[in-house]
Protein backbone atom coordinates (compact mmCIF):
# COMPACT_ATOMS: atom_id res chain seq x y z
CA UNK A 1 0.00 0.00 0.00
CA UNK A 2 3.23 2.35 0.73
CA UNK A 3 4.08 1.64 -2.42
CA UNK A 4 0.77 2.93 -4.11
CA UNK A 5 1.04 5.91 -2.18
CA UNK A 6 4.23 7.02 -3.26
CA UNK A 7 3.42 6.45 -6.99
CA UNK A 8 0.37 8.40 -7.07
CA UNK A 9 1.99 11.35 -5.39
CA UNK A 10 4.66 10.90 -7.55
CA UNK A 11 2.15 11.29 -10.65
CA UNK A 12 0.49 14.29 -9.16
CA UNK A 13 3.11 15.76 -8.46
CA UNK A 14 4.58 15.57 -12.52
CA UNK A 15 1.22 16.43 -13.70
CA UNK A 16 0.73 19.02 -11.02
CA UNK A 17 3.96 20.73 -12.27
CA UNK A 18 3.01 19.82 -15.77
CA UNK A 19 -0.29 22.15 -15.55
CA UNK A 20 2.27 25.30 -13.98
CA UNK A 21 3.49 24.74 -16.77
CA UNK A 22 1.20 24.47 -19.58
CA UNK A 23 -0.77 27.35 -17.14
CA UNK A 24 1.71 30.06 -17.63
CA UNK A 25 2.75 29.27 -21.28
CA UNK A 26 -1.20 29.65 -22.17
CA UNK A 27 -1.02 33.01 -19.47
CA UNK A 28 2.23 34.53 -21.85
CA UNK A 29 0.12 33.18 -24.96
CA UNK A 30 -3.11 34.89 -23.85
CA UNK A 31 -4.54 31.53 -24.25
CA UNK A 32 -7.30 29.35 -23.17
CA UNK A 33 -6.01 28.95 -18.77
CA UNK A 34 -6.25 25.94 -16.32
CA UNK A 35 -8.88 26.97 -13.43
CA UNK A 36 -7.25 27.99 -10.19
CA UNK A 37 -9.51 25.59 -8.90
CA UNK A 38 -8.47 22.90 -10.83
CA UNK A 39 -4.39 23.64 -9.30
CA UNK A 40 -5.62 23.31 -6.51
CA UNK A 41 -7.11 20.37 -7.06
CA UNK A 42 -3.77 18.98 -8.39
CA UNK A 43 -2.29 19.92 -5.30
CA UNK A 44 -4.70 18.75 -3.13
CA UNK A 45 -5.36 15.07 -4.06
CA UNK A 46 -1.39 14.70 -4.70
CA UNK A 47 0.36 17.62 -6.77
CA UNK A 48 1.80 19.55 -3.62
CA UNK A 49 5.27 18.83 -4.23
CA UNK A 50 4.92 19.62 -8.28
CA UNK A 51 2.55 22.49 -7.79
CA UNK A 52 5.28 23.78 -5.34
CA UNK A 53 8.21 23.10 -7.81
CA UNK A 54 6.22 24.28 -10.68
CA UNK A 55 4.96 27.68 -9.10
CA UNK A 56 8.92 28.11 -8.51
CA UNK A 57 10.33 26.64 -11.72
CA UNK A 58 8.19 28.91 -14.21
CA UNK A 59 7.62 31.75 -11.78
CA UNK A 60 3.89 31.00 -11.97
CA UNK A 61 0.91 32.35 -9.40
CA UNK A 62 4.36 33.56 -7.17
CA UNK A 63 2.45 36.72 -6.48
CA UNK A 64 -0.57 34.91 -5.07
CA UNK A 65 -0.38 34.60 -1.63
CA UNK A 66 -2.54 32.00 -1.21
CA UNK A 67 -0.85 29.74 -3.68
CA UNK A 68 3.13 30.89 -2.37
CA UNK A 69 1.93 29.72 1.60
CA UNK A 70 -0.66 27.11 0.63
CA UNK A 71 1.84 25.52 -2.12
CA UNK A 72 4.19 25.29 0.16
CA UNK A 73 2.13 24.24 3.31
CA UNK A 74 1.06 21.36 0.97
CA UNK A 75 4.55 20.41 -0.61
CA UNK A 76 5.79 20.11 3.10
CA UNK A 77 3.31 17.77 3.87
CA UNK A 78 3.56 15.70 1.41
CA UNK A 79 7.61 15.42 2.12
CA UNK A 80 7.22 14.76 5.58
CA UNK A 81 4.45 12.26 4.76
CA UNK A 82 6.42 10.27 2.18
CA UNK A 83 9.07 10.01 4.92
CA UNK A 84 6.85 8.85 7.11
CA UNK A 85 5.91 6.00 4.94
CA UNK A 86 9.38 5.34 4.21
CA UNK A 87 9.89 5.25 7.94
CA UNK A 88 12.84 7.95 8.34
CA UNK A 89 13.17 9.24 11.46
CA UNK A 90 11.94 12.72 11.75
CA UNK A 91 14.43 15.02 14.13
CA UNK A 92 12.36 16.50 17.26
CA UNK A 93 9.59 13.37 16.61
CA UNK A 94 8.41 11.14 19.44
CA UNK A 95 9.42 7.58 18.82
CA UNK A 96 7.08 5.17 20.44
């Protein structure tokens, strides 16, 4: 099950920053845009780490404050939760 749940935030994560991407090339292009909600969504079910990367990598939604702090919030989450799964020790973390 670990296993699943790295791959799929793995794949949300390269389509998350896939859609950054594609979001601010069609934004440059004046073209048809991905729905904020829909990034969101991306980052939600998955993305955070992509979304994160991609906001960064194309300088995309950076002025947004909800997207820098909630982009982030979510990316950090997701790291600490895949090394959770992976079972690294966290520093400062209560081991039962």
């Amino acid at each position: 099950m670990q296993t699943v749940i790295l791959y799929w935030v793995l794949l949300m994560s390269i389509w998350a920053f896939a859609a950054m991407g594609i979001d601010k090339r069609q934004a440059k292009r004046k073209g048809q845009r991905i729905p904020e909600k829909n990034l969101w969504l991306l980052a939600l079910i998955g993305g955070g780490i992509g979304a994160y990367f991609g906001m960064q990598t194309f300088r995309h939604k950076t002025r947004h404050t909800s997207f820098r702090v909630g982009f982030l919030i979510l990316a950090l989450l997701y790291v600490f939760g895949i090394l959770y799964l992976l079972g690294a020790r966290i520093p400062g973390s209560i081991q039962a």
